[in-house]
C-alpha atoms as a PDB file:
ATOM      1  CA  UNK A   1       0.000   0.000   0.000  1.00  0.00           C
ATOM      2  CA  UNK A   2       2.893   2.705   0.910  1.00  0.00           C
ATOM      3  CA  UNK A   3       4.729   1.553  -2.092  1.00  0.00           C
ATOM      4  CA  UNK A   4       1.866   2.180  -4.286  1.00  0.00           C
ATOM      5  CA  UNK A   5       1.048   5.775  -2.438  1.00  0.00           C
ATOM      6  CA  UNK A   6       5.176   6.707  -2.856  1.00  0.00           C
ATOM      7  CA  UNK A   7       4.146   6.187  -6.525  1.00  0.00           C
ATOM      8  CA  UNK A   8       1.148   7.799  -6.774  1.00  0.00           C
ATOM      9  CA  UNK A   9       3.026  10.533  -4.831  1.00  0.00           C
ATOM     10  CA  UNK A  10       5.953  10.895  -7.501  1.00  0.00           C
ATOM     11  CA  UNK A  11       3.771  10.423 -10.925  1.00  0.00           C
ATOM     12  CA  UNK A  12       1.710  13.716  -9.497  1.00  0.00           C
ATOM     13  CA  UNK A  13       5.003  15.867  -9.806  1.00  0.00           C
ATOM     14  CA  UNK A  14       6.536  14.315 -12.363  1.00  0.00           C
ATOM     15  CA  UNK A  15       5.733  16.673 -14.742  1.00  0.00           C
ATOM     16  CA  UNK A  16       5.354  19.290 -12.222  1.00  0.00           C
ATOM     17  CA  UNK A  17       6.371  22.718 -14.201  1.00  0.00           C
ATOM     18  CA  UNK A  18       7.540  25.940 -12.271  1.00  0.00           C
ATOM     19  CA  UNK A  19       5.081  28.741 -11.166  1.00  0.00           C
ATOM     20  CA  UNK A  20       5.821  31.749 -13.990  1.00  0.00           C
ATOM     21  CA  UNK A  21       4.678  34.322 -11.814  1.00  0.00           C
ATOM     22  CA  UNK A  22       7.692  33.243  -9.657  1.00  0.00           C
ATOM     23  CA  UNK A  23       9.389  36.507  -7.937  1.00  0.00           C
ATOM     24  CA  UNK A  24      13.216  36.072  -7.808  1.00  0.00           C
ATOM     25  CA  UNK A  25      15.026  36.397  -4.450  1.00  0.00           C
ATOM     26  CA  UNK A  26      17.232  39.944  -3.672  1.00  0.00           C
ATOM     27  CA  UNK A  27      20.309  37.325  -3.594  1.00  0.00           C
ATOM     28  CA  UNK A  28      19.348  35.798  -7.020  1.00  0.00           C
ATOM     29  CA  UNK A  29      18.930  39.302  -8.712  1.00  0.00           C
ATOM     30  CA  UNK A  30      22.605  40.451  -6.876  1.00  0.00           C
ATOM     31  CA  UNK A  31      23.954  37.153  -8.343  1.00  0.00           C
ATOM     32  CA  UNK A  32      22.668  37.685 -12.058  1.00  0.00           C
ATOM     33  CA  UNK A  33      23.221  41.364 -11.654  1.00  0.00           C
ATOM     34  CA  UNK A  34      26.965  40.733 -10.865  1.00  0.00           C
ATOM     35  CA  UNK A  35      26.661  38.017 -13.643  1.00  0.00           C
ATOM     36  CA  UNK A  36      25.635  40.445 -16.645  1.00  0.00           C
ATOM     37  CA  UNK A  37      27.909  43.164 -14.960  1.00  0.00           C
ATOM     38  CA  UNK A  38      30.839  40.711 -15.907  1.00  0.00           C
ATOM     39  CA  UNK A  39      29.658  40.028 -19.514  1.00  0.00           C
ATOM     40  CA  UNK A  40      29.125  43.252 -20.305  1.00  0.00           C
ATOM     41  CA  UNK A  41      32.357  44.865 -18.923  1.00  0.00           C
ATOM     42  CA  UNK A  42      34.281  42.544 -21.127  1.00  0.00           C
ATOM     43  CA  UNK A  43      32.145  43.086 -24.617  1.00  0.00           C
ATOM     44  CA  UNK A  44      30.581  39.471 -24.367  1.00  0.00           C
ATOM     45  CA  UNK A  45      27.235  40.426 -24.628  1.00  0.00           C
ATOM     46  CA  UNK A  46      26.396  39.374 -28.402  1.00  0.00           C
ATOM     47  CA  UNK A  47      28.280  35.864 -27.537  1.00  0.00           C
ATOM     48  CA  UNK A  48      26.195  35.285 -23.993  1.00  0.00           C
ATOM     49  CA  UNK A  49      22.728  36.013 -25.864  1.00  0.00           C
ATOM     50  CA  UNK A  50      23.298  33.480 -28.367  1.00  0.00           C
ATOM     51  CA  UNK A  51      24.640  30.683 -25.492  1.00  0.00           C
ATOM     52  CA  UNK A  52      21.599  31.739 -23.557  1.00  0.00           C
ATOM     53  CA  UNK A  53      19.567  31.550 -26.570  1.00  0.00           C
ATOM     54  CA  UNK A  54      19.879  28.081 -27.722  1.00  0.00           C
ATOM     55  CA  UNK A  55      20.542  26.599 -24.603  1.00  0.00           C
ATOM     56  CA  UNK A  56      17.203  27.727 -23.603  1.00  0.00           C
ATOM     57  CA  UNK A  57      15.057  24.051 -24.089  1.00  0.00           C
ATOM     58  CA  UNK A  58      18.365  22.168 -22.359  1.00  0.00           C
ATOM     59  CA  UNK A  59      18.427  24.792 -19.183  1.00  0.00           C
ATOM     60  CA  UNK A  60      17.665  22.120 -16.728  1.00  0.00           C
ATOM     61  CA  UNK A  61      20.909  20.073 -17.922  1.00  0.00           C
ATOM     62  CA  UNK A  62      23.016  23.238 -18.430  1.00  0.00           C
ATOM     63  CA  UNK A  63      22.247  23.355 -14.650  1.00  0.00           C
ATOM     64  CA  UNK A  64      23.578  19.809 -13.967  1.00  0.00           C
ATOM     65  CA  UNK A  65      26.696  20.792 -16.211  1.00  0.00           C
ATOM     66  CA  UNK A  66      27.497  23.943 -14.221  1.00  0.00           C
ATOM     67  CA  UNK A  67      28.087  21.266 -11.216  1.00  0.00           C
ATOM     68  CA  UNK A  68      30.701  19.798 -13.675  1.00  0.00           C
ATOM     69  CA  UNK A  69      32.169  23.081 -13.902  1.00  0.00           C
ATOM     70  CA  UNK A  70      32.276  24.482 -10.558  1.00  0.00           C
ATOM     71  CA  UNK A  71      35.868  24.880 -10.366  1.00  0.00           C
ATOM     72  CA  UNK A  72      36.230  27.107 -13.352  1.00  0.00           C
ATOM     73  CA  UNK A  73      33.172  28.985 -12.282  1.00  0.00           C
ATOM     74  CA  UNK A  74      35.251  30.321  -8.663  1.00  0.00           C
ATOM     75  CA  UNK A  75      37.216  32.545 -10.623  1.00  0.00           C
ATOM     76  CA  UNK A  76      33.818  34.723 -10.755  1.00  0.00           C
ATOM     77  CA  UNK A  77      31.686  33.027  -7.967  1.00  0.00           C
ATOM     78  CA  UNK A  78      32.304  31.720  -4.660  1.00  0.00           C
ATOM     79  CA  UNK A  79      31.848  28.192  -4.146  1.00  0.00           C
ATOM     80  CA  UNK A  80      27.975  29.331  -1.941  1.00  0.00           C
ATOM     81  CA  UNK A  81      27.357  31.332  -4.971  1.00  0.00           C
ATOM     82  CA  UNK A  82      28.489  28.520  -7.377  1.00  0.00           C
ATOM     83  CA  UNK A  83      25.887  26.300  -5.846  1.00  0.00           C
ATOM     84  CA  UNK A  84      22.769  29.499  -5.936  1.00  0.00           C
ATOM     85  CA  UNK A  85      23.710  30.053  -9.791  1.00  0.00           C
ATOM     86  CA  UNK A  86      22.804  26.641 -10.067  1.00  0.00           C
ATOM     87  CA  UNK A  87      19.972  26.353  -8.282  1.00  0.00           C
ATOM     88  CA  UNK A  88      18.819  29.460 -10.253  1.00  0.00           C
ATOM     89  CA  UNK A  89      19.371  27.929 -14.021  1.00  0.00           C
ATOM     90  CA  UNK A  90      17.358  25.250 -12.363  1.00  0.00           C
ATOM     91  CA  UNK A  91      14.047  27.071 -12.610  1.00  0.00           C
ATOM     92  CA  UNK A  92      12.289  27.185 -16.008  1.00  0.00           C
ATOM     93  CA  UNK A  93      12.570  30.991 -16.526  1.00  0.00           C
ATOM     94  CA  UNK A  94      15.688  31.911 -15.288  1.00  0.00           C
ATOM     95  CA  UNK A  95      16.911  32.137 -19.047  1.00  0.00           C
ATOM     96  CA  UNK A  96      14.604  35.095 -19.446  1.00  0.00           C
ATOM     97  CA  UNK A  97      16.044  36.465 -16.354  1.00  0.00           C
ATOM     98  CA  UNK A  98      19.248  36.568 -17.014  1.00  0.00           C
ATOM     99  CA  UNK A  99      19.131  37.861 -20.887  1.00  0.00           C
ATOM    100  CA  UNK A 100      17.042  40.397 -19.619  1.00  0.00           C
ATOM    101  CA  UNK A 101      19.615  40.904 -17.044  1.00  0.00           C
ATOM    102  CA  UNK A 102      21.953  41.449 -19.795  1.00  0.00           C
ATOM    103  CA  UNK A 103      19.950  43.313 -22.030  1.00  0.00           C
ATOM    104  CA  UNK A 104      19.037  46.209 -19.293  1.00  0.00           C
ATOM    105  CA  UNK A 105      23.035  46.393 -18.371  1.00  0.00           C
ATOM    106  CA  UNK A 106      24.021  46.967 -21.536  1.00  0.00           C
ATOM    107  CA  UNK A 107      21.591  49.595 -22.626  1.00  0.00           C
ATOM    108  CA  UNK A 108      22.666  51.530 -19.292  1.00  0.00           C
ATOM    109  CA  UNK A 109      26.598  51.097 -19.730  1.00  0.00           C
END
């Protein structure tokens, strides 16, 4: 019976999809703000977009890959920060977050 309810349990969120109307923590918007401040101060901008761009259906895995690549993220995160990034490209629209992120610094700078 509790083997059939775990199941029942896990087939419910399966498919489970993230809330869009989602608000984004102040640490999350520091961490993408410091993110596009460091694409756009080295003229990356054009290169980012189109990474962000068709990475966009694979975000979820891009996530998993960032784990992979923790150590070469330190040089512009802390490990704690390493591990938020992550957690951030693991929510459905945090693609649209961060090019927007982007877009806005580079139209002020």
């Amino acid at each position: 019976m509790s083997r059939r309810n775990d199941f029942k349990k896990w087939w419910t969120h399966a498919f489970a999809v993230d809330d869009a109307t989602q608000e984004w923590s102040v640490q999350e918007r520091e961490l993408v703000e410091r993110l596009a401040h460091f694409v756009v101060r080295r003229r990356m901008t054009t290169p980012a977009l189109m990474v962000l761009e068709t990475s966009r259906p694979l975000n979820f895995i891009g996530s998993q890959f960032l784990v992979f690549l923790s150590p070469f993220l330190k040089f512009v995160f802390n490990p704690a920060e390493c591990d938020r990034f992550t957690e951030i490209l693991q929510k459905r629209h945090s693609i649209n977050f961060i090019i927007d992120a982007i877009i806005e610094r580079e139209t002020h700078e």
